[in-house]
N, C-alpha and C. Protein backbone atom coordinates (compact mmCIF):
# COMPACT_ATOMS: atom_id res chain seq x y z
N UNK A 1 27.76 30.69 33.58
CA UNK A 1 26.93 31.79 34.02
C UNK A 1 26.20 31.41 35.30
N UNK A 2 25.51 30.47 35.24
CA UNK A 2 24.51 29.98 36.34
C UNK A 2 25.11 28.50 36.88
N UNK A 3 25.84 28.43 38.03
CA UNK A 3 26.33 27.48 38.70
C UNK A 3 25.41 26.54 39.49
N UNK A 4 24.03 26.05 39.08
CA UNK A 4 23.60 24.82 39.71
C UNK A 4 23.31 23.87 39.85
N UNK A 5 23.64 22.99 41.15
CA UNK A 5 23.97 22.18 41.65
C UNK A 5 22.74 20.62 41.76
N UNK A 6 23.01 19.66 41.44
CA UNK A 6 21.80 18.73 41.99
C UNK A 6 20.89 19.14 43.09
N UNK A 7 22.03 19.24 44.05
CA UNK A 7 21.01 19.51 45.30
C UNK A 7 19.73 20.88 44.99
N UNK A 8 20.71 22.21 44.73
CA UNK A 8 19.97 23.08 44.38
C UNK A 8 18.78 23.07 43.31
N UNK A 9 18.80 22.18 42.21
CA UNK A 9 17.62 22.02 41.47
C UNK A 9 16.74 21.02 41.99
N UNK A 10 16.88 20.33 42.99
CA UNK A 10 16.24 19.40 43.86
C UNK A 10 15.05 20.08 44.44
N UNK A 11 16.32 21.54 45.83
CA UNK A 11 15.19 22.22 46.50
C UNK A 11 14.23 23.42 44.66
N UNK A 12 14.97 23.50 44.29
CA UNK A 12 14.24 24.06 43.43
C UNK A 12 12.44 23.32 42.81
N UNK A 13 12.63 22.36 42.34
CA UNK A 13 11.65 21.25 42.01
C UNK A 13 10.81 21.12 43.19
N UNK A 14 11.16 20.97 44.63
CA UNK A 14 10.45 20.69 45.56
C UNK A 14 9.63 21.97 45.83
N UNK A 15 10.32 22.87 45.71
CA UNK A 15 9.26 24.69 46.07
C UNK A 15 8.74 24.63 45.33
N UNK A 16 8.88 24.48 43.56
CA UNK A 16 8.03 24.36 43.07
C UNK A 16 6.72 23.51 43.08
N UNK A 17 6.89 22.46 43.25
CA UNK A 17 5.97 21.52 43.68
C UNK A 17 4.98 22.15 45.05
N UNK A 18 5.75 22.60 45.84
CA UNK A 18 4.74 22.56 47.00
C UNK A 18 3.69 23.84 46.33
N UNK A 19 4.51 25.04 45.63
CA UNK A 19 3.40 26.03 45.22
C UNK A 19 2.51 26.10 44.63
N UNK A 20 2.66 24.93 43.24
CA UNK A 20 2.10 24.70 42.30
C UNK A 20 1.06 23.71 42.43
N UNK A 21 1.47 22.81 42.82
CA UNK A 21 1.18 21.09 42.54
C UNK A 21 1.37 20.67 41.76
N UNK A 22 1.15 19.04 42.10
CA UNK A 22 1.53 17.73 41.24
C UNK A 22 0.99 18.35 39.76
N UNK A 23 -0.16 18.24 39.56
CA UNK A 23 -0.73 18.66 38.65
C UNK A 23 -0.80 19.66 37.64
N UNK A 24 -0.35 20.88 38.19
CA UNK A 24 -0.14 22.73 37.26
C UNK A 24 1.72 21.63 37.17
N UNK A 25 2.00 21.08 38.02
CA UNK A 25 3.46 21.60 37.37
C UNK A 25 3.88 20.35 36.41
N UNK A 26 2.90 19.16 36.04
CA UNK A 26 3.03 18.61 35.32
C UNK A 26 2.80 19.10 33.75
N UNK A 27 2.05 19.99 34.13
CA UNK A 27 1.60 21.16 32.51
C UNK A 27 2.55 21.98 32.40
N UNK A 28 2.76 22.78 33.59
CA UNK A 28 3.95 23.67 33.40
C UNK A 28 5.44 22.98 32.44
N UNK A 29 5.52 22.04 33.00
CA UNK A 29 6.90 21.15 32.81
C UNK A 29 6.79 20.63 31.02
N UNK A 30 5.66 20.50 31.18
CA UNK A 30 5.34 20.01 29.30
C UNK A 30 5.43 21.06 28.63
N UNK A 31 4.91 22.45 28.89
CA UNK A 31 4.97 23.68 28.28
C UNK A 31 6.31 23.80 28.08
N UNK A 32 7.00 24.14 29.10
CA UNK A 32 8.20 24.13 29.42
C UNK A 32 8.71 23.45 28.14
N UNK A 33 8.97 22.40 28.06
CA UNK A 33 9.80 21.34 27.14
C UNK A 33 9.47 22.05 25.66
N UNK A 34 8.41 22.05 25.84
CA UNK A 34 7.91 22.16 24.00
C UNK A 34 8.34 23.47 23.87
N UNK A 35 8.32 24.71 24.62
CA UNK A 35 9.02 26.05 24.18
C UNK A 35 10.55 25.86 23.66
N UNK A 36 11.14 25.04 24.50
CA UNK A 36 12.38 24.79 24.07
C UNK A 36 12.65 23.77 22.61
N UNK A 37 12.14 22.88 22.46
CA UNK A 37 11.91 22.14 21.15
C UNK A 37 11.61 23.23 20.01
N UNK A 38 10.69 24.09 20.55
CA UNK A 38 10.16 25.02 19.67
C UNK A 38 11.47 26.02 19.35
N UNK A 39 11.77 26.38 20.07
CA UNK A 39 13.46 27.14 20.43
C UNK A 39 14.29 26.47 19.39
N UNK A 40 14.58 25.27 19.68
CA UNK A 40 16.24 24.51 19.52
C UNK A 40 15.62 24.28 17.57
N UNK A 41 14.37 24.08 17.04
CA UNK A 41 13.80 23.54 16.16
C UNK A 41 14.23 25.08 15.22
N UNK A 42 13.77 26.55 15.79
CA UNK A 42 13.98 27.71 15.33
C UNK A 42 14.85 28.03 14.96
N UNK A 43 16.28 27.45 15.76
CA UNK A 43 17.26 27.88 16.11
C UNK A 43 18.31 27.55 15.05
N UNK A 44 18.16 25.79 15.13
CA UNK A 44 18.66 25.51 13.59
C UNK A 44 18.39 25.29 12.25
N UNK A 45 17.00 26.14 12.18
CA UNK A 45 16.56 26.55 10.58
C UNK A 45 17.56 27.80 10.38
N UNK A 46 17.23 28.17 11.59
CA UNK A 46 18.52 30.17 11.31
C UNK A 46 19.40 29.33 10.68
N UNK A 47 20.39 28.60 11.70
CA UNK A 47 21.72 28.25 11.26
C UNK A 47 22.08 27.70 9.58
N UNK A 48 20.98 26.99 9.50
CA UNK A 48 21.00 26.47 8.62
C UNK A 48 20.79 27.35 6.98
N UNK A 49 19.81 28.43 7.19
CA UNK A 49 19.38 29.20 6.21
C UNK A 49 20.71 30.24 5.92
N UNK A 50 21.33 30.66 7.25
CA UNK A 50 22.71 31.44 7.57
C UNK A 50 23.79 30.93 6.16
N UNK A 51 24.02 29.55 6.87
CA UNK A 51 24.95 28.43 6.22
C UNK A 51 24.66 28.13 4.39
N UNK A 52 23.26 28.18 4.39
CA UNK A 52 23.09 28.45 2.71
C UNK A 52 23.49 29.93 2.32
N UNK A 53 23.05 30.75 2.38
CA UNK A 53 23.23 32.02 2.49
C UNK A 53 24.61 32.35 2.40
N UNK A 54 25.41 32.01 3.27
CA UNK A 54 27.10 31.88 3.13
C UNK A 54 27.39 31.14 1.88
N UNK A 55 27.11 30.14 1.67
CA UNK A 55 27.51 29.48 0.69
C UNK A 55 27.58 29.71 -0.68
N UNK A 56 26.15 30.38 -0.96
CA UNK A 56 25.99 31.15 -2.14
C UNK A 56 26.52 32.07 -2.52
N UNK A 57 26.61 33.29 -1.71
CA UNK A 57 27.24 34.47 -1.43
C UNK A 57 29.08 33.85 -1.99
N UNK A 58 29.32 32.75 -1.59
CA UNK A 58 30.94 32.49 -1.64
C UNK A 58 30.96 31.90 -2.98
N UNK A 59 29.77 31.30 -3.92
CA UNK A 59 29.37 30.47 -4.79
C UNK A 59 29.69 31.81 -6.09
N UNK A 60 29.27 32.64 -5.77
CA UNK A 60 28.78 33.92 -6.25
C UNK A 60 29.99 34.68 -6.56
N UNK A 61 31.16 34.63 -5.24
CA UNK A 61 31.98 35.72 -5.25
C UNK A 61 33.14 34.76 -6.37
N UNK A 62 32.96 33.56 -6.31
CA UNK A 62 34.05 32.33 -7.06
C UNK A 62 33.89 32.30 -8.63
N UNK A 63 32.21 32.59 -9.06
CA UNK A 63 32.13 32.81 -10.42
C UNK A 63 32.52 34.27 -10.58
N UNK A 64 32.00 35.39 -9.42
CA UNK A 64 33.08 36.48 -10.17
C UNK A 64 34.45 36.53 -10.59
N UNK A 65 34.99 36.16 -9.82
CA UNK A 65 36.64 36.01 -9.87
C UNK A 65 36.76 35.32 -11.48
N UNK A 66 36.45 34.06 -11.27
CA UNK A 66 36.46 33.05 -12.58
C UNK A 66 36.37 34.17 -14.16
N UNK A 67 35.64 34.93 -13.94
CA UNK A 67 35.16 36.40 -14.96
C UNK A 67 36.63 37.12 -14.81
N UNK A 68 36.53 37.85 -14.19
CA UNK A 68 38.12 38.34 -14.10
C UNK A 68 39.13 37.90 -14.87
């Protein structure tokens, strides 16, 4: 989707820096991180709750049959 490059996240980091500063973008950058931790942490409870959820459901459909 989004093609960039070292160089390009370089000048990217540097504009940022000059707008921000050392300082806001050392907070920014920590915020930053932890939204995503917070993200990736969210992300595979879903998967995971999904994956039980499937399982049971298939757990479920195996004792019906077994009835049959």
């Amino acid at each position: 989707m989004f093609e960039i490059g070292l160089g390009e996240c370089g000048v990217i980091v540097l504009v940022a820096l000059l707008v921000f500063g050392p300082e806001k973008l050392e907070q920014m950058s920590q915020t930053v991180g932890q939204l995503i931790g917070r993200w990736q942490r969210a992300l595979n409870l879903s998967e995971a709750s999904e994956s039980t959820q499937t399982d049971n459901h298939l757990s479920c459909d195996r004792s019906l049959d077994k009835k049959e």
